[in-house]
N, C-alpha and C. Protein backbone atom coordinates (compact mmCIF):
# COMPACT_ATOMS: atom_id res chain seq x y z
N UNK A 1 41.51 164.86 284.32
CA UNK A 1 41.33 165.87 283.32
C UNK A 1 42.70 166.27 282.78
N UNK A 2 43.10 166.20 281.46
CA UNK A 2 44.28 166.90 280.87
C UNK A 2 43.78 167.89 279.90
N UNK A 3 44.73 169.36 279.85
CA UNK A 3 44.47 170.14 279.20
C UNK A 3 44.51 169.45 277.73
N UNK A 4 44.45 169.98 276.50
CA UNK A 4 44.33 169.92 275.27
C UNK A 4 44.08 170.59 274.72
N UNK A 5 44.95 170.82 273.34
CA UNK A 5 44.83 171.84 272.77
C UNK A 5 44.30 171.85 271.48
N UNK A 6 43.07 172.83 271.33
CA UNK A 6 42.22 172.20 269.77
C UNK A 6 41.84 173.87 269.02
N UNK A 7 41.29 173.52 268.49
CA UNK A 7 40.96 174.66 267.27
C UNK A 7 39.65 175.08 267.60
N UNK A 8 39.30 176.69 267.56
CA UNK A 8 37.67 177.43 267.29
C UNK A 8 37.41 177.19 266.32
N UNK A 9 35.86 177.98 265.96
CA UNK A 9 35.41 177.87 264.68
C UNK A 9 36.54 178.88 264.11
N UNK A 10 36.81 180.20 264.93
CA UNK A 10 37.99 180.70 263.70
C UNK A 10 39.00 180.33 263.28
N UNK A 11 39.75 179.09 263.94
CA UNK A 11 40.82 178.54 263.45
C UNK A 11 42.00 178.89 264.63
N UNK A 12 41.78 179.24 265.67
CA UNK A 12 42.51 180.19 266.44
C UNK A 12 42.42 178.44 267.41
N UNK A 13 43.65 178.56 267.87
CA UNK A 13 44.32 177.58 268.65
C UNK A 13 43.79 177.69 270.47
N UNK A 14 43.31 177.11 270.79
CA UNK A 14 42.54 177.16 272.05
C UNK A 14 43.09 175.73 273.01
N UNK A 15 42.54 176.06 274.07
CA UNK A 15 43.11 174.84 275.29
C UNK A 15 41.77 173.98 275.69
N UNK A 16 41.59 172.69 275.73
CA UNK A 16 40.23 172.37 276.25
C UNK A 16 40.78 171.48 277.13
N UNK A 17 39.84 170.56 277.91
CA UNK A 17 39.89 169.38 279.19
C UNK A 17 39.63 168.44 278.27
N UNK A 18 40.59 167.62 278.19
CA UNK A 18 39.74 166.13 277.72
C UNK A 18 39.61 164.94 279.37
N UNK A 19 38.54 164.67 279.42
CA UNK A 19 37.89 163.84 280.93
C UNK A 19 37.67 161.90 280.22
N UNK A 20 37.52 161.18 280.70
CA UNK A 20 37.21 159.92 280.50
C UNK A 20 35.74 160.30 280.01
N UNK A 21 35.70 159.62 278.70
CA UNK A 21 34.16 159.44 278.14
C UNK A 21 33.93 160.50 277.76
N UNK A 22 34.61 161.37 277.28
CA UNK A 22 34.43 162.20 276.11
C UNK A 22 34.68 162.07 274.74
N UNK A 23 33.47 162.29 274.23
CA UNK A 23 33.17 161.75 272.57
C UNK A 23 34.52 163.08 271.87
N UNK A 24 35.08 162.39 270.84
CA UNK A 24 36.21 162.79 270.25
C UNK A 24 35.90 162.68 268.54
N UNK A 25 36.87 163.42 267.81
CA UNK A 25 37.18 163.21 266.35
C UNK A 25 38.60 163.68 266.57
N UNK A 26 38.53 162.62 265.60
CA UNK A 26 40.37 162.73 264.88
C UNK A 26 40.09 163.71 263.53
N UNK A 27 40.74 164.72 263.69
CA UNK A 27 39.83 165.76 262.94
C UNK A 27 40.97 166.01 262.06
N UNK A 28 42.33 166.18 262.17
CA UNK A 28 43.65 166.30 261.05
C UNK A 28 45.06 165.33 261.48
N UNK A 29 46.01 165.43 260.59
CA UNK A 29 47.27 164.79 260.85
C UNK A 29 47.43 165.63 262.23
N UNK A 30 48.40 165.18 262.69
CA UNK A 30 49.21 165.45 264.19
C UNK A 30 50.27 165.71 263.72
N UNK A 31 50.98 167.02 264.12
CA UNK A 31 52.12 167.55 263.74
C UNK A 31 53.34 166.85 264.73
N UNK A 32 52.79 166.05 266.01
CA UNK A 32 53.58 165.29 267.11
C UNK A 32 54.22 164.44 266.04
N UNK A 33 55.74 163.96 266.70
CA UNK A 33 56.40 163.02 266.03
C UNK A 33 55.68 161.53 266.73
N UNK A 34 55.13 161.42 267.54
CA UNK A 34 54.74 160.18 267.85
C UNK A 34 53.20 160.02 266.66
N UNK A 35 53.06 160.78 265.96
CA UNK A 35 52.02 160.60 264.59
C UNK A 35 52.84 159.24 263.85
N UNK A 36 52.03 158.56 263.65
CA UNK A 36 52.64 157.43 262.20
C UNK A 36 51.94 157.35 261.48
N UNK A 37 52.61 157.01 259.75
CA UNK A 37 51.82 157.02 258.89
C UNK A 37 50.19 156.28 258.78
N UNK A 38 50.49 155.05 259.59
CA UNK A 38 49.25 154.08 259.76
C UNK A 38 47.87 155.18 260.20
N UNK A 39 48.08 156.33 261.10
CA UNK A 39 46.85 156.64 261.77
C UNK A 39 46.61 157.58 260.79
N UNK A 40 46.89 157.84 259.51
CA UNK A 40 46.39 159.12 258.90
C UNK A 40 44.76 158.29 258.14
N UNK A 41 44.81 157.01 258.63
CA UNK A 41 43.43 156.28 258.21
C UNK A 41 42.59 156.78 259.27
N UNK A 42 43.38 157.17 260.27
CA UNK A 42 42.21 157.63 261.27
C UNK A 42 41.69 159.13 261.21
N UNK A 43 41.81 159.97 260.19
CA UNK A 43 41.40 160.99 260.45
C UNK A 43 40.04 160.99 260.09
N UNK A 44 39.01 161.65 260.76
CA UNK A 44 37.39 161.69 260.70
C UNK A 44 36.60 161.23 261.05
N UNK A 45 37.65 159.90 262.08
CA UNK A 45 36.53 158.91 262.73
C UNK A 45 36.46 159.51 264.19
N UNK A 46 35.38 158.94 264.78
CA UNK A 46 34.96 159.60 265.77
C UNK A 46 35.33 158.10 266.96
N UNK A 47 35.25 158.67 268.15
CA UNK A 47 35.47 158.00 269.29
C UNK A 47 35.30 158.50 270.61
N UNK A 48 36.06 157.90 271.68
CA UNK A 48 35.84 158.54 273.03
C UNK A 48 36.88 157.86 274.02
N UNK A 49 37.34 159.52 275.19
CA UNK A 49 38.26 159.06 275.41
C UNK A 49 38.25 158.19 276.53
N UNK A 50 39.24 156.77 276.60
CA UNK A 50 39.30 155.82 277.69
C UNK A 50 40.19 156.38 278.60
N UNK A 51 41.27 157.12 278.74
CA UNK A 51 42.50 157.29 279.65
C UNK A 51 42.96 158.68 279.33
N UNK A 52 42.63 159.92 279.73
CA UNK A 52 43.11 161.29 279.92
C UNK A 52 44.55 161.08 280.45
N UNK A 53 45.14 160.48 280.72
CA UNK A 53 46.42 160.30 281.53
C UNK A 53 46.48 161.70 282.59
N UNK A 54 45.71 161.47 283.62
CA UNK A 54 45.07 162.39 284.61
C UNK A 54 46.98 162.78 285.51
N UNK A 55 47.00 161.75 285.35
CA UNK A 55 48.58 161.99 286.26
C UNK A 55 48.92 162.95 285.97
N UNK A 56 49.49 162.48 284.37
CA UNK A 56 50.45 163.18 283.71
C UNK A 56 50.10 164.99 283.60
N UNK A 57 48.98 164.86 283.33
CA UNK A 57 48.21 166.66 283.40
C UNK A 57 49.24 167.23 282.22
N UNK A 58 50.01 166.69 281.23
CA UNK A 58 50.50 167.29 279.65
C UNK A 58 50.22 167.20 278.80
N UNK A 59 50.03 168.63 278.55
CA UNK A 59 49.27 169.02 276.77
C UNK A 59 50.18 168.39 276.16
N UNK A 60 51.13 167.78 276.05
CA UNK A 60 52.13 167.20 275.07
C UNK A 60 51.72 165.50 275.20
N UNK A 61 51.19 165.10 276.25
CA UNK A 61 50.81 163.90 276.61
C UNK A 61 49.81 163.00 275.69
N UNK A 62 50.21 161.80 275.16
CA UNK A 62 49.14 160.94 274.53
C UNK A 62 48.14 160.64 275.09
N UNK A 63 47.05 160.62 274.36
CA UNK A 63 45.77 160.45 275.54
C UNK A 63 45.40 159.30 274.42
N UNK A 64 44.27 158.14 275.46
CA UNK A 64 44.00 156.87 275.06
C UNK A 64 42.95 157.21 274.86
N UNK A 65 42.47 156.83 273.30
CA UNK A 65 41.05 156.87 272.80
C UNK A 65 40.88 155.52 272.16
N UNK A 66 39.30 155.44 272.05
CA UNK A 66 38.62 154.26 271.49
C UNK A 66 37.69 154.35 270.45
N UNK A 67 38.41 154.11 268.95
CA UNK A 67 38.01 155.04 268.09
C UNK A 67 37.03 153.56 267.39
N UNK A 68 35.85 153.77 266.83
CA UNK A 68 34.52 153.20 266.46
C UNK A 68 35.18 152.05 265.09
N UNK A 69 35.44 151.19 265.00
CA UNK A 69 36.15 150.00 264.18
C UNK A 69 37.00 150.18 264.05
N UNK A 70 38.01 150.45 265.26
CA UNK A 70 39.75 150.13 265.06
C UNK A 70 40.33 150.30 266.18
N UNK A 71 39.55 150.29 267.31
CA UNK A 71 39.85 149.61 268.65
C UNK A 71 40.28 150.61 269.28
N UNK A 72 41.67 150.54 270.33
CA UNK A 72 42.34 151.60 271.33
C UNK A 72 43.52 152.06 270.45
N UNK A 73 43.58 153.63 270.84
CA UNK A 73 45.05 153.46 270.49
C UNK A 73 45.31 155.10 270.93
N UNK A 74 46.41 155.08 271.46
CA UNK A 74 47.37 156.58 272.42
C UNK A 74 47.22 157.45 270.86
N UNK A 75 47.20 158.63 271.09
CA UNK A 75 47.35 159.65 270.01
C UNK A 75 47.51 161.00 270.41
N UNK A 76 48.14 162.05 269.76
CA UNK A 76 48.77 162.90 270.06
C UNK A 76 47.57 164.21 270.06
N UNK A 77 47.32 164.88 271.57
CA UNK A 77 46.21 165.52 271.59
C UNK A 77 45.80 166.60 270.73
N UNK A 78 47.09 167.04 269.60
CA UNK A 78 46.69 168.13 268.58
C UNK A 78 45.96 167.40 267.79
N UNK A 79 45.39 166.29 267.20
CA UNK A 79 44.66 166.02 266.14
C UNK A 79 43.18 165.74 266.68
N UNK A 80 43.14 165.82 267.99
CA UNK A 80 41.49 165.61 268.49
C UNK A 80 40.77 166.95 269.10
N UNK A 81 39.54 166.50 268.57
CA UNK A 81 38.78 167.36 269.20
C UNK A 81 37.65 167.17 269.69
N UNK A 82 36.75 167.56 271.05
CA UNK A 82 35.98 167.11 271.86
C UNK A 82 34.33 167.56 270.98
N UNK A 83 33.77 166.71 270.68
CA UNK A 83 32.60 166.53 269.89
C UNK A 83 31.46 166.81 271.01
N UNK A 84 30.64 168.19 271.05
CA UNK A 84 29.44 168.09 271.76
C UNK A 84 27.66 167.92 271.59
């Protein structure tokens, strides 16, 4: 489980768990410098996560998702959010 940090409905900045096999959206740009221009194609697609990097346990930490026609790829946990 790594913390993560995502948005309420009010817009107010909150902490969640992202766990293996949690359904995700890439919901905005990532203000992280590890953001590249290539993934701003990924904003709105949905996925789920393969690798919480459980070790690591940092909100600053890339977590491995598997996003629905464009395979794996590490991304910076401010642009996701856990879809229920």
């Amino acid at each position: 489980m790594v913390s993560c940090r995502g948005f309420n409905r009010e817009d107010k900045e909150t902490t969640m768990e992202l766990m293996k096999g949690d359904k995700i959206e890439v919901f905005r740009r990532s203000k992280d410098e590890a953001w590249e221009p290539y993934m701003d194609d990924f904003i709105g697609l949905h996925g789920f996560v393969t690798d919480p990097d459980t070790v690591i346990n940092d909100p600053d930490a890339l977590i491995e998702v598997s996003l629905q026609g464009r395979g794996t790829h590490r991304l910076p946990q401010d642009c996701l959010k856990v879809l229920v």
